[in-house]
Protein backbone atom coordinates (compact mmCIF):
# COMPACT_ATOMS: atom_id res chain seq x y z
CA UNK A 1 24.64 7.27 -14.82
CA UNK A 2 21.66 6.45 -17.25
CA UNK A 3 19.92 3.03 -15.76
CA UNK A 4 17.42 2.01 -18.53
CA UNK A 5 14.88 0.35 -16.64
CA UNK A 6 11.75 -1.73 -18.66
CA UNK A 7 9.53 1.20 -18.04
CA UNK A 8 11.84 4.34 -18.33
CA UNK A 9 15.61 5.62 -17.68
CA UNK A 10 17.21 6.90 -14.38
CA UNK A 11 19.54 9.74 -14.69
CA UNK A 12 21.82 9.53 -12.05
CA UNK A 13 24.71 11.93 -11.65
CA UNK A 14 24.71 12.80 -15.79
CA UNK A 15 27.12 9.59 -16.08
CA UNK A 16 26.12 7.65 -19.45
CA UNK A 17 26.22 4.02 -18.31
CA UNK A 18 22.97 1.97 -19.43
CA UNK A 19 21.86 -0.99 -17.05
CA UNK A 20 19.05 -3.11 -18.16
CA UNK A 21 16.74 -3.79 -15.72
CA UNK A 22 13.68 -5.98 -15.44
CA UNK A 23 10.71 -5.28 -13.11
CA UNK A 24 8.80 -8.30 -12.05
CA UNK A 25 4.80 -8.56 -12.47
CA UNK A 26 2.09 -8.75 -10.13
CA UNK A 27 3.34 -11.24 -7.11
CA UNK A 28 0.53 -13.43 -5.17
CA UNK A 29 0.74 -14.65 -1.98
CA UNK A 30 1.33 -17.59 -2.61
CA UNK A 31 5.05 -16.36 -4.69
CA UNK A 32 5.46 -13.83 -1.50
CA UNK A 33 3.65 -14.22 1.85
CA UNK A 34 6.43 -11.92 4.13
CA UNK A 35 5.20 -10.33 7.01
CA UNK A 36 1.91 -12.54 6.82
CA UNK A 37 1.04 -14.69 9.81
CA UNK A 38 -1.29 -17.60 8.42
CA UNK A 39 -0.84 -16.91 4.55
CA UNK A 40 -2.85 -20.34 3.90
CA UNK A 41 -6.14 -18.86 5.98
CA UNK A 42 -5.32 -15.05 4.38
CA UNK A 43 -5.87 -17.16 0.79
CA UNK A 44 -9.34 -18.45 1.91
CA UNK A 45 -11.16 -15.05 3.07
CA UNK A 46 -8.76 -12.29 0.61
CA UNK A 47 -7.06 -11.82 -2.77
CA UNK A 48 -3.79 -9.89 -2.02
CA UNK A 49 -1.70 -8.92 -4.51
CA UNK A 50 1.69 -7.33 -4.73
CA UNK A 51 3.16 -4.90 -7.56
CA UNK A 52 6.62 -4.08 -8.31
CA UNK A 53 7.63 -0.16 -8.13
CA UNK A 54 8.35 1.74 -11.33
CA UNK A 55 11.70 3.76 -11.43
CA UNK A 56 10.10 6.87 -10.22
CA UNK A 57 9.53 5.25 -6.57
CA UNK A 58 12.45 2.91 -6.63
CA UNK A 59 14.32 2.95 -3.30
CA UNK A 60 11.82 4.50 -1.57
CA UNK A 61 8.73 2.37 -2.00
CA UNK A 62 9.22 -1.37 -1.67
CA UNK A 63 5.64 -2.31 -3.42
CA UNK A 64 2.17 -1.49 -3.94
CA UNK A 65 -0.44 -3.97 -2.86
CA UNK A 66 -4.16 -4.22 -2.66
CA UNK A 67 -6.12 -6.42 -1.16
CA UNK A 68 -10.34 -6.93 -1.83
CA UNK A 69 -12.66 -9.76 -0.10
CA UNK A 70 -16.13 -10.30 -0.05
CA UNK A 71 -17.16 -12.62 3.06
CA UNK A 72 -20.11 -13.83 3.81
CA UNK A 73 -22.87 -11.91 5.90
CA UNK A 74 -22.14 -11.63 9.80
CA UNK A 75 -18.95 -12.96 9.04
CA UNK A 76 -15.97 -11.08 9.92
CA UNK A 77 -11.81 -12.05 9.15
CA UNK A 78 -8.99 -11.00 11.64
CA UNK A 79 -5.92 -11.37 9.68
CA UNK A 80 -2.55 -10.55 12.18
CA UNK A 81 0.41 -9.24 10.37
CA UNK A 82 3.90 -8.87 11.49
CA UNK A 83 4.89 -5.58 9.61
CA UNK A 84 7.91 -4.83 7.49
CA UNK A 85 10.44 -2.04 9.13
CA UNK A 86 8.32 0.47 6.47
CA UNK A 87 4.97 2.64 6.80
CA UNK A 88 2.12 2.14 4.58
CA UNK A 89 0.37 4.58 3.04
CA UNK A 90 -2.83 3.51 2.14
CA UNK A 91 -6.36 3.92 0.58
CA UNK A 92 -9.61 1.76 1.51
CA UNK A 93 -12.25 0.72 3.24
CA UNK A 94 -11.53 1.34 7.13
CA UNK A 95 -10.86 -1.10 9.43
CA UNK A 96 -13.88 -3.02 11.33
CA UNK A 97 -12.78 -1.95 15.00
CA UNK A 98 -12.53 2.03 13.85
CA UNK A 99 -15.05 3.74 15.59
CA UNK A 100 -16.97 6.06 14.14
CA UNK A 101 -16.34 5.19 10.63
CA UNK A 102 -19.71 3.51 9.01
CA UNK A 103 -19.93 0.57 6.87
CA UNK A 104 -18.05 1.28 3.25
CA UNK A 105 -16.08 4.35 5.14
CA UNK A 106 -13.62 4.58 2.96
CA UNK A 107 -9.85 5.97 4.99
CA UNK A 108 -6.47 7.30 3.16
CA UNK A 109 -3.98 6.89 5.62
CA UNK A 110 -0.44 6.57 6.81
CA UNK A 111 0.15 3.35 8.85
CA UNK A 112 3.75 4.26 10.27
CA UNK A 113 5.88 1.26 11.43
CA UNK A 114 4.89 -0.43 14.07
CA UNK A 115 6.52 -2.25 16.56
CA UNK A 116 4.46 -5.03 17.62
CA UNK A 117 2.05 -7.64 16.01
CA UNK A 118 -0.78 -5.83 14.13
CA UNK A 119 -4.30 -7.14 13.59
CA UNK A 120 -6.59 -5.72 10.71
CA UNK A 121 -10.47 -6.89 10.87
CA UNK A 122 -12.17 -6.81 7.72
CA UNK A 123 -15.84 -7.29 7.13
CA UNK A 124 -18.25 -7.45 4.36
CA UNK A 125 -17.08 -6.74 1.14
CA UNK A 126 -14.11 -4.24 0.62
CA UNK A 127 -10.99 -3.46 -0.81
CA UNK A 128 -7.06 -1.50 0.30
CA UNK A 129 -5.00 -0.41 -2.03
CA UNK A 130 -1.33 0.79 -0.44
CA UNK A 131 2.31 1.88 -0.80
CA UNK A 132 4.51 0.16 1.45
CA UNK A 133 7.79 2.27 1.53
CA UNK A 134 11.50 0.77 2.26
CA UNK A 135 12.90 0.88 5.31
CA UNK A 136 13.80 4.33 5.94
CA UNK A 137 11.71 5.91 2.50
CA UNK A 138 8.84 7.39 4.29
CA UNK A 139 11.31 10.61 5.30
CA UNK A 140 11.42 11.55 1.71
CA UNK A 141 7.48 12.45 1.59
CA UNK A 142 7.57 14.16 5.31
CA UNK A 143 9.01 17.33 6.56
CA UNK A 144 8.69 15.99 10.17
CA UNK A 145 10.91 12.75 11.15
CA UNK A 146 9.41 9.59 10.03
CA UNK A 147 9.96 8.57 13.67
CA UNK A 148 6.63 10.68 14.43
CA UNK A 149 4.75 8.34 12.63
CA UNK A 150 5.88 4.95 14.78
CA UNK A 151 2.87 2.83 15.99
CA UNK A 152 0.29 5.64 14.38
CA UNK A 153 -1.74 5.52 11.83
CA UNK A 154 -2.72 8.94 11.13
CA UNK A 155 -4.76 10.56 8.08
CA UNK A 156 -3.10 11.44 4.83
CA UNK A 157 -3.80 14.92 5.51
CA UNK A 158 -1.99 15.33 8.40
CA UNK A 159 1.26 13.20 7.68
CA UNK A 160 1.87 14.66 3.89
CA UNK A 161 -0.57 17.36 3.20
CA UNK A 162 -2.80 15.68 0.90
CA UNK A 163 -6.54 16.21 0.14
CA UNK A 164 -7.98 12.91 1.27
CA UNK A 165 -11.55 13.54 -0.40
CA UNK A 166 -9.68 14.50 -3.79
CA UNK A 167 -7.76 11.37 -3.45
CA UNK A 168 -10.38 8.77 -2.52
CA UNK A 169 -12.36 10.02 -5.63
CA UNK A 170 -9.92 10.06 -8.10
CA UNK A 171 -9.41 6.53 -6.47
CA UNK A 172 -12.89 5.47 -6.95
CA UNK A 173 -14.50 7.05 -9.94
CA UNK A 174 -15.70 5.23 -13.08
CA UNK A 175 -12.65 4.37 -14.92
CA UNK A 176 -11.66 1.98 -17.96
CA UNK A 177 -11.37 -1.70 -15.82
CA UNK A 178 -7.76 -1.76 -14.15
CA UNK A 179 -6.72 -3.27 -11.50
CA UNK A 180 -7.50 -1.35 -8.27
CA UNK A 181 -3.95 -1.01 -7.40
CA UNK A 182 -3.33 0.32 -11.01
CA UNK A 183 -5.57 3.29 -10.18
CA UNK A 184 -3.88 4.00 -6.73
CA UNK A 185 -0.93 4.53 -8.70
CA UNK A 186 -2.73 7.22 -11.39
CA UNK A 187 -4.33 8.92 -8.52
CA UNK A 188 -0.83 9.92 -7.48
């Protein structure tokens, strides 16, 4: 089966059956605010945006999002989040609370599902940029079971192997403007 989708065609199986498909832009929070506790404060401190998948990634990565703030000096944001049954995998500036990472640290990492309330802290001015997979999509990038990954969040390098130095620059060099979240996705 052939499933023309508005950015490219699935082959599936060899069958010649054409589905027309449309993906849906950019989705804010206010259109989507799932898994958010306090969407209405989140608004005030953050932009957070959600993309659709191409068909590459369909079925195994829900969306890409990315988030950037800039708050005010001494100022920091705890924003609680009850997560999706799905890991992350993600690219940003670390987390306030991480010890030993300095200011404008910026991590690629695997936040695997976790099973209780989660609290981020941000601070300064910063930005995330992440693929949150579907339930049960994160076992097609691992060779070890997904379940490993439950309540961790772990370096890229050790879940999948990747060069998190090659990544984060690709990520961050000088490009033609794009939406952060547009370069997360040419990094790949």
């Amino acid at each position: 089966m052939k499933i023309r989708v508005s950015k490219g065609i699935f082959d599936i199986a060899g069958a010649d059956i054409l589905v027309d498909v449309a993906l849906p832009g950019p989705r804010s929070v206010e259109q989507d605010s799932g898994g958010i506790l306090d969407p209405w404060m989140l608004r005030q401190r953050v932009r957070l945006t959600r993309y659709p998948v191409g068909p590459h990634l369909f079925g195994l990565v829900d969306r890409f999002w990315a988030v950037e703030w800039d708050l005010p000096n001494d100022t920091d944001y705890s924003q609680q989040v009850l997560t999706h049954p799905a890991a992350n995998l993600s690219v940003g500036h670390a987390d306030a609370r991480s010890t030993g990472a300095t200011a404008g640290h910026i991590d690629a990492r695997l936040y695997g599902v976790a099973q209780e309330l989660t609290t981020r802290v941000l601070v300064g001015h910063g930005w995330t940029v992440a693929a949150m997979t579907t339930p049960g999509g994160l076992g097609a990038f691992l060779t070890e079971p997904a379940a490993a990954f439950t309540n961790r969040a772990v370096p890229l390098r050790e879940a999948l192997g990747i060069d998190e130095t090659k990544l984060v620059e690709r990520i961050t060099a000088p490009a033609p403007p794009c939406p952060l979240s547009k370069r997360w996705l040419l990094a790949w």
